[in-house]
PDB file of N, CA and C in Angstrom:
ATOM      1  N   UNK A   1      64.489   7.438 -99.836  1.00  0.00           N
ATOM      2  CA  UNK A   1      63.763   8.005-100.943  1.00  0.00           C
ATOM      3  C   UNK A   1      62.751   9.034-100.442  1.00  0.00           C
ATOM      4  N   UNK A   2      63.230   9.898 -99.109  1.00  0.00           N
ATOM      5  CA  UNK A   2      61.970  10.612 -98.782  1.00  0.00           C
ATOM      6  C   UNK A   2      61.796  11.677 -99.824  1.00  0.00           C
ATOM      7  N   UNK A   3      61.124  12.452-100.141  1.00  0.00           N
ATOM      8  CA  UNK A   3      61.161  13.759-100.568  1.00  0.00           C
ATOM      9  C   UNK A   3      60.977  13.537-101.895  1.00  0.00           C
ATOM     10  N   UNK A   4      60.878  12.530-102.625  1.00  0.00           N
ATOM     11  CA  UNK A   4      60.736  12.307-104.118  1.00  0.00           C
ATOM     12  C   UNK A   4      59.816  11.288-104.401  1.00  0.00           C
ATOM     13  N   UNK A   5      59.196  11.116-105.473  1.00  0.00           N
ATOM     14  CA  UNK A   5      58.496   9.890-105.797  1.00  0.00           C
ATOM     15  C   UNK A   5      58.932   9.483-107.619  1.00  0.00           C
ATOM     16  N   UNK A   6      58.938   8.211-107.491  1.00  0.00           N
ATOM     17  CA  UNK A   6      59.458   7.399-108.456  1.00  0.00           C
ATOM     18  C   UNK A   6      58.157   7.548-109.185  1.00  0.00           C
ATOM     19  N   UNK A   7      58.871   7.703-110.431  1.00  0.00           N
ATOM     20  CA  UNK A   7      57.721   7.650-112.136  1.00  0.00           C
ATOM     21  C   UNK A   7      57.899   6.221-112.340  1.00  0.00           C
ATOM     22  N   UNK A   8      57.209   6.414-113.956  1.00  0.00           N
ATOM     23  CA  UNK A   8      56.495   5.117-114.586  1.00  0.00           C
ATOM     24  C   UNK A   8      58.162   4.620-114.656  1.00  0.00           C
ATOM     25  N   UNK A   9      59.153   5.281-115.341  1.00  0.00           N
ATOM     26  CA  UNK A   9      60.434   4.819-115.650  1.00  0.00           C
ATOM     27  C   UNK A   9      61.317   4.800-114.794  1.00  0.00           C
ATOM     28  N   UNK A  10      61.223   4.636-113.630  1.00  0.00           N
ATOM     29  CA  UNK A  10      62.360   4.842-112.449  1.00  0.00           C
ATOM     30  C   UNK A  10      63.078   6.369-112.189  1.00  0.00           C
ATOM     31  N   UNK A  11      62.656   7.296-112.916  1.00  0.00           N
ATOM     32  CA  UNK A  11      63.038   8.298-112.470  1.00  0.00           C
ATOM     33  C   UNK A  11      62.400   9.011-111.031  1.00  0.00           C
ATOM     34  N   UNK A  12      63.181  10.090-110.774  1.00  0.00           N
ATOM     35  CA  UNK A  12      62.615  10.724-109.693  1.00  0.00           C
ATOM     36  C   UNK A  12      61.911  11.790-109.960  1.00  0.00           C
ATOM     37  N   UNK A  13      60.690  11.964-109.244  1.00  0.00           N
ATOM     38  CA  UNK A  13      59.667  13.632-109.979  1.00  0.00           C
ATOM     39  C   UNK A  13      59.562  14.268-108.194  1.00  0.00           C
ATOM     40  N   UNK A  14      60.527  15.312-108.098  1.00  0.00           N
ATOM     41  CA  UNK A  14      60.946  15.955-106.866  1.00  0.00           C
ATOM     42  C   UNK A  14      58.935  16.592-106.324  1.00  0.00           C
ATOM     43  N   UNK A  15      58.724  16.209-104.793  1.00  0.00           N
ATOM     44  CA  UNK A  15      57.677  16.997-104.601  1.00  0.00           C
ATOM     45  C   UNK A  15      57.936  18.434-104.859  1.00  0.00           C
ATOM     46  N   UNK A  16      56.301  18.775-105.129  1.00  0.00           N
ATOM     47  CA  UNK A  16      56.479  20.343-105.092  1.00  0.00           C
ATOM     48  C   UNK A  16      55.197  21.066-104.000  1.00  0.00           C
ATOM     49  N   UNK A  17      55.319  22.282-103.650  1.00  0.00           N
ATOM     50  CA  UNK A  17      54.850  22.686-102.023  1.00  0.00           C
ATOM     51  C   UNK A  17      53.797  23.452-102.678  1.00  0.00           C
ATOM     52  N   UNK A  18      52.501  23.073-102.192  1.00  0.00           N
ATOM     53  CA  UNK A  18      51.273  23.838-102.950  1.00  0.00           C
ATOM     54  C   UNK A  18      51.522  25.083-102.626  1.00  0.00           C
ATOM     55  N   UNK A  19      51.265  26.175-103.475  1.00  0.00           N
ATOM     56  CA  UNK A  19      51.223  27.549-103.253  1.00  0.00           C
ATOM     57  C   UNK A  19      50.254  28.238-102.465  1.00  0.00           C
ATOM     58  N   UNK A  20      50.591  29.442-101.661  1.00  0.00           N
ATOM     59  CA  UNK A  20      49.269  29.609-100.445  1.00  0.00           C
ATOM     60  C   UNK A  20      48.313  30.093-101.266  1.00  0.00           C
ATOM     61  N   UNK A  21      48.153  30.838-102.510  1.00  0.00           N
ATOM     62  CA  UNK A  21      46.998  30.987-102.864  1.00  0.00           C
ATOM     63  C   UNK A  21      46.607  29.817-103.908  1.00  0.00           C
ATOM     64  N   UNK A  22      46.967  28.675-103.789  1.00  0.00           N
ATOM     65  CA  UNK A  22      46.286  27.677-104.491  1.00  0.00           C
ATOM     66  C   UNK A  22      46.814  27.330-106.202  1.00  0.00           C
ATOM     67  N   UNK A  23      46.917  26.491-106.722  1.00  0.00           N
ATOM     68  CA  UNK A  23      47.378  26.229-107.651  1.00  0.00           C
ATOM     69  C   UNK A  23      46.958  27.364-109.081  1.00  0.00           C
ATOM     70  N   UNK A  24      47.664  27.847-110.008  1.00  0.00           N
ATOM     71  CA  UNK A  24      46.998  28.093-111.034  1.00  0.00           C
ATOM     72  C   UNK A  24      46.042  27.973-111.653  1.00  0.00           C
ATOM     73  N   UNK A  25      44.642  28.154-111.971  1.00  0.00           N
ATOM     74  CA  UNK A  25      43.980  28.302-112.641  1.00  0.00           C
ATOM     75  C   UNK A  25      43.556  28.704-114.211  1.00  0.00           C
ATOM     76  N   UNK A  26      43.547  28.464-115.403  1.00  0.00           N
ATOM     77  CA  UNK A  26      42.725  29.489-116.311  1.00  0.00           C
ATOM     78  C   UNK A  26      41.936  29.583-116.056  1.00  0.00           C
ATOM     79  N   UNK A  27      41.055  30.796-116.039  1.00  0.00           N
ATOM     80  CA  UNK A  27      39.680  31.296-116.047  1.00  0.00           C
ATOM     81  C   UNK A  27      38.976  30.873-117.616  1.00  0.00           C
ATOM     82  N   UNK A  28      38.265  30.157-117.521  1.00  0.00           N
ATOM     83  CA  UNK A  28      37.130  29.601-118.498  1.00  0.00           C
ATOM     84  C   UNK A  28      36.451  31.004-119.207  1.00  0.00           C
ATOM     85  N   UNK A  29      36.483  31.177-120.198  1.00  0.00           N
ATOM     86  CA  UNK A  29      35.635  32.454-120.574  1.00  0.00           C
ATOM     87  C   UNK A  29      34.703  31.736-121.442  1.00  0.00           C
ATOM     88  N   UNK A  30      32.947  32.285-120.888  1.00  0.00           N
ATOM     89  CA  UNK A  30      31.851  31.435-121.846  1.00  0.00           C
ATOM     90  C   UNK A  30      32.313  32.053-123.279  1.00  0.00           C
ATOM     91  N   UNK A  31      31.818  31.325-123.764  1.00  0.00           N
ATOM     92  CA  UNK A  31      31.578  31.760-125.545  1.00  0.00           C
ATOM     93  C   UNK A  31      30.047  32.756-125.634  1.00  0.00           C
ATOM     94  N   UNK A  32      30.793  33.697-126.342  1.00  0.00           N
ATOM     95  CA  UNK A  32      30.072  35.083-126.461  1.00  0.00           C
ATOM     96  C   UNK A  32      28.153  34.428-127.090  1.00  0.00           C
ATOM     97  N   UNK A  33      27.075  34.670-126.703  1.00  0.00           N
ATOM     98  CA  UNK A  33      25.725  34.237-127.893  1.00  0.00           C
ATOM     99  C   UNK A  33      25.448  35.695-127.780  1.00  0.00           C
ATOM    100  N   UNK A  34      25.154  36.274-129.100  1.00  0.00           N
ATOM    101  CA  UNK A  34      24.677  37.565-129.230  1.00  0.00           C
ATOM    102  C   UNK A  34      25.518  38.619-129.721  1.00  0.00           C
ATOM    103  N   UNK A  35      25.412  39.594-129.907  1.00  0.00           N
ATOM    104  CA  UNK A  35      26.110  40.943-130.633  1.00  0.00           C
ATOM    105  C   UNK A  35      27.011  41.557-129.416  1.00  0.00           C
ATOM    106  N   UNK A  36      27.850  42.245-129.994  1.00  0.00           N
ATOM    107  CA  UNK A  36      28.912  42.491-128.880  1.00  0.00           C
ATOM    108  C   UNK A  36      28.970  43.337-128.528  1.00  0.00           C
ATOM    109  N   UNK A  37      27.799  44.565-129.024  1.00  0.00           N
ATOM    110  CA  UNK A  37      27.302  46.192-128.989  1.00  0.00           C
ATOM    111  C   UNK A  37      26.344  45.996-128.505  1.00  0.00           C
ATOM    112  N   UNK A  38      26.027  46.761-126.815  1.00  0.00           N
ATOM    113  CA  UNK A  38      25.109  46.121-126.081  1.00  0.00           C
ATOM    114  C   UNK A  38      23.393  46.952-126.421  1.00  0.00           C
ATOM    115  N   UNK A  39      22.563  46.554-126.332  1.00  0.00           N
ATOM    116  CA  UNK A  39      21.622  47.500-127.109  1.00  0.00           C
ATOM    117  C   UNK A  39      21.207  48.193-126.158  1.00  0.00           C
ATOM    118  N   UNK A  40      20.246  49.595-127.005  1.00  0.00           N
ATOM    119  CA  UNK A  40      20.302  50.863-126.207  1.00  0.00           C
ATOM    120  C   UNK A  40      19.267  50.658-125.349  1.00  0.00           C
ATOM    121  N   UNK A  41      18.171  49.939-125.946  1.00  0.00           N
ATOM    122  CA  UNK A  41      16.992  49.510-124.969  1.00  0.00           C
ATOM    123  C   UNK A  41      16.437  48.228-125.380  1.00  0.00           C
ATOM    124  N   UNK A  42      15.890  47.319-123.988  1.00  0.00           N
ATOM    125  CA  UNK A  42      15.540  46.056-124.287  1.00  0.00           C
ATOM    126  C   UNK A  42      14.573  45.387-125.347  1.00  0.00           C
ATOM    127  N   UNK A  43      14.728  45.018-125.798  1.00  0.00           N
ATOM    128  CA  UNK A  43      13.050  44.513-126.655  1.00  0.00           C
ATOM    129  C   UNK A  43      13.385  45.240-128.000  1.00  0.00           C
ATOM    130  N   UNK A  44      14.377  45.555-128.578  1.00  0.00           N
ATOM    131  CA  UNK A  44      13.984  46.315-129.802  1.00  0.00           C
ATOM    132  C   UNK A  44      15.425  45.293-131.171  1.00  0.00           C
ATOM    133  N   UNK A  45      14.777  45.427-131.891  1.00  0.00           N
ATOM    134  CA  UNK A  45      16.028  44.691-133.530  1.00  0.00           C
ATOM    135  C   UNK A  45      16.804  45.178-133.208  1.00  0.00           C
ATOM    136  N   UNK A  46      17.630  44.531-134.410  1.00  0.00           N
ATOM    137  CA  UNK A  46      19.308  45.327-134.712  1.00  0.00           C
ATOM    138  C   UNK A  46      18.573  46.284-135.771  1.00  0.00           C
ATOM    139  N   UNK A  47      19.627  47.237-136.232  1.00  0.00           N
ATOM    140  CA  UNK A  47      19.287  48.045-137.445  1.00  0.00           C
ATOM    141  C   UNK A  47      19.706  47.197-138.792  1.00  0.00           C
ATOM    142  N   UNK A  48      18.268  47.457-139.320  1.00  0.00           N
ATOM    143  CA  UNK A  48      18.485  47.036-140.463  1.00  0.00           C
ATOM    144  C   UNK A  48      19.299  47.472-141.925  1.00  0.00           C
ATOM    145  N   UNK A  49      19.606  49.059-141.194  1.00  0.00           N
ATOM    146  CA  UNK A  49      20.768  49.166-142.363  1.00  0.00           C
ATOM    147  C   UNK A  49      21.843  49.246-141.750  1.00  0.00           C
ATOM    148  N   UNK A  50      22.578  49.294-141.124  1.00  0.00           N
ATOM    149  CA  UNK A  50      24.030  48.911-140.450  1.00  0.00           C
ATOM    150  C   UNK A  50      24.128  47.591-139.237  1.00  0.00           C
ATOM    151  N   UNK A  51      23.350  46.996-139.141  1.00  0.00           N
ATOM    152  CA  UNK A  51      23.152  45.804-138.240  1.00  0.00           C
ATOM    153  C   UNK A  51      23.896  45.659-136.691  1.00  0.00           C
ATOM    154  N   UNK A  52      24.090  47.004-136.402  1.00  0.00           N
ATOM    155  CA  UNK A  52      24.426  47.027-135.284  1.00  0.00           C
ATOM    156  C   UNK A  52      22.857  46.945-133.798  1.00  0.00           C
ATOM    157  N   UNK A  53      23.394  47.044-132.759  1.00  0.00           N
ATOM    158  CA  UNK A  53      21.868  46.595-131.662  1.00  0.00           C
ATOM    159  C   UNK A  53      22.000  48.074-130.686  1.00  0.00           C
ATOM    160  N   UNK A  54      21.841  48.891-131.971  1.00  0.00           N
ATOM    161  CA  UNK A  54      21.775  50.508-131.258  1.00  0.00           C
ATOM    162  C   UNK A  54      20.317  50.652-131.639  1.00  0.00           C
ATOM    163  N   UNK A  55      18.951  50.333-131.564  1.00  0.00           N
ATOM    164  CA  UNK A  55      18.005  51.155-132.072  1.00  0.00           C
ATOM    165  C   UNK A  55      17.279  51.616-130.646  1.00  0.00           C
ATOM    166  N   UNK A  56      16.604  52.891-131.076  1.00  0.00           N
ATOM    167  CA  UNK A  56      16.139  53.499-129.821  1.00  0.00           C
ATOM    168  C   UNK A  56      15.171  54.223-130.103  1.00  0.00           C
ATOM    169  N   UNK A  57      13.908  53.922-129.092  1.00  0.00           N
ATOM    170  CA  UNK A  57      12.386  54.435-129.450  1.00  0.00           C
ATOM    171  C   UNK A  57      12.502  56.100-129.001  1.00  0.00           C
ATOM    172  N   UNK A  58      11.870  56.819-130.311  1.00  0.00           N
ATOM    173  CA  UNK A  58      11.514  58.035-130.208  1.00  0.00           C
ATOM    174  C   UNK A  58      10.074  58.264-129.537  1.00  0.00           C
ATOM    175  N   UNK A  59      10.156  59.524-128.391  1.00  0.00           N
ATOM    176  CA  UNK A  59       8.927  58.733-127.483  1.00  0.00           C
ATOM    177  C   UNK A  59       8.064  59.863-127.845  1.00  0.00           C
ATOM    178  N   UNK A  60       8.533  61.152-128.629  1.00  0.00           N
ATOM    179  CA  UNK A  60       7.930  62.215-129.197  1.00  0.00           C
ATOM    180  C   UNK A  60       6.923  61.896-130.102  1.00  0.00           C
ATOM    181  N   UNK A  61       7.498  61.290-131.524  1.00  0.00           N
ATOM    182  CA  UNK A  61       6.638  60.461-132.509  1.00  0.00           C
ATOM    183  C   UNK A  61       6.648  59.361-132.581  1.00  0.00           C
ATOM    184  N   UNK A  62       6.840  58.375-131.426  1.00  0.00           N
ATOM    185  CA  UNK A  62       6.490  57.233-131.536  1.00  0.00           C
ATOM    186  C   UNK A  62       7.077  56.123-132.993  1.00  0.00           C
ATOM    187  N   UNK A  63       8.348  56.158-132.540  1.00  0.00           N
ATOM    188  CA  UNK A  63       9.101  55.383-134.015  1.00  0.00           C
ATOM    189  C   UNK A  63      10.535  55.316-133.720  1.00  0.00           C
ATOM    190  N   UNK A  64      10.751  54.570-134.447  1.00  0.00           N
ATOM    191  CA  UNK A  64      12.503  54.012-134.102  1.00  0.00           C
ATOM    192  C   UNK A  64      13.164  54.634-135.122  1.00  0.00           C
ATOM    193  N   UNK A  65      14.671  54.433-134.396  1.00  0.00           N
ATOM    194  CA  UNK A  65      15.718  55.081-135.059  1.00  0.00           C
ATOM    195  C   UNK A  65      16.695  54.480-134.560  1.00  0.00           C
ATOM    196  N   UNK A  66      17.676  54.580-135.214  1.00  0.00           N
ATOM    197  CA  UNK A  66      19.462  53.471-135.017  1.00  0.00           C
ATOM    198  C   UNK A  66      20.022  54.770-134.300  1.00  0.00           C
ATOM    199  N   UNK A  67      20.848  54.679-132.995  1.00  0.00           N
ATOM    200  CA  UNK A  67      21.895  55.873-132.524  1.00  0.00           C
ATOM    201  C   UNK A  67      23.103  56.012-133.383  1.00  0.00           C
ATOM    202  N   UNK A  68      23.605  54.795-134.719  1.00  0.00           N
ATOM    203  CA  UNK A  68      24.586  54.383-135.031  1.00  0.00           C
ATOM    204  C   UNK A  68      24.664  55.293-136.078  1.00  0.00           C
ATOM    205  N   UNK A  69      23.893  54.842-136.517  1.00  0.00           N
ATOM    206  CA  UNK A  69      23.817  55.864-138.635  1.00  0.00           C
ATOM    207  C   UNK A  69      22.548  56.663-138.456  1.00  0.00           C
ATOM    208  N   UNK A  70      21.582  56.618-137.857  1.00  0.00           N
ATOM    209  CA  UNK A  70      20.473  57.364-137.890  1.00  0.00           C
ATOM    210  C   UNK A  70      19.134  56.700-138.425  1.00  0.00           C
ATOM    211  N   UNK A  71      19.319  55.661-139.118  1.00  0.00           N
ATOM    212  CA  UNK A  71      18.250  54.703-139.703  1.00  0.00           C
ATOM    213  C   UNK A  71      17.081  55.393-139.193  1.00  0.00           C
ATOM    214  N   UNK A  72      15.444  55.173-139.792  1.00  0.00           N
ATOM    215  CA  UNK A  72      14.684  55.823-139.226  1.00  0.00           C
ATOM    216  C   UNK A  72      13.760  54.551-139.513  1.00  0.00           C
ATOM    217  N   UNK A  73      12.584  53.827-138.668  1.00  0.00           N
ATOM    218  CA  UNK A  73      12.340  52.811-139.379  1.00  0.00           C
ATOM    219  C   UNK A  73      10.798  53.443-138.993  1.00  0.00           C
TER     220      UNK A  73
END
């Protein structure tokens, strides 16, 4: 019986030869927390009229604006 090993039911389950780069894997992908549009700069909302995480400080007059639709807040 070399080369095989007996199951729960008397059958035979033939060895098999680990592969050189190692058995299969899936890669685990985390679950997404947060918006999937990365924002334009840290620390600032989503836009409040299209709710995307594009808003971006105007450094001229000092005030925000969405890159998306233009929102002006």
């Amino acid at each position: 019986m070399s080369g095989t090993l007996s199951g729960p039911h008397g059958d035979t389950v033939p060895k098999v030869k680990r592969p050189k780069k190692g058995w299969f894997k899936p890669n685990k992908k985390k679950p997404r927390r947060g918006p999937r549009v990365k924002a334009s700069e840290k620390g600032l909302p989503p836009c409040p009229a299209c709710g995307k995480w594009s808003m971006q400080r105007d450094s001229s007059k000092s005030e925000l604006y969405c890159g998306a639709c233009g929102a002006i807040m």
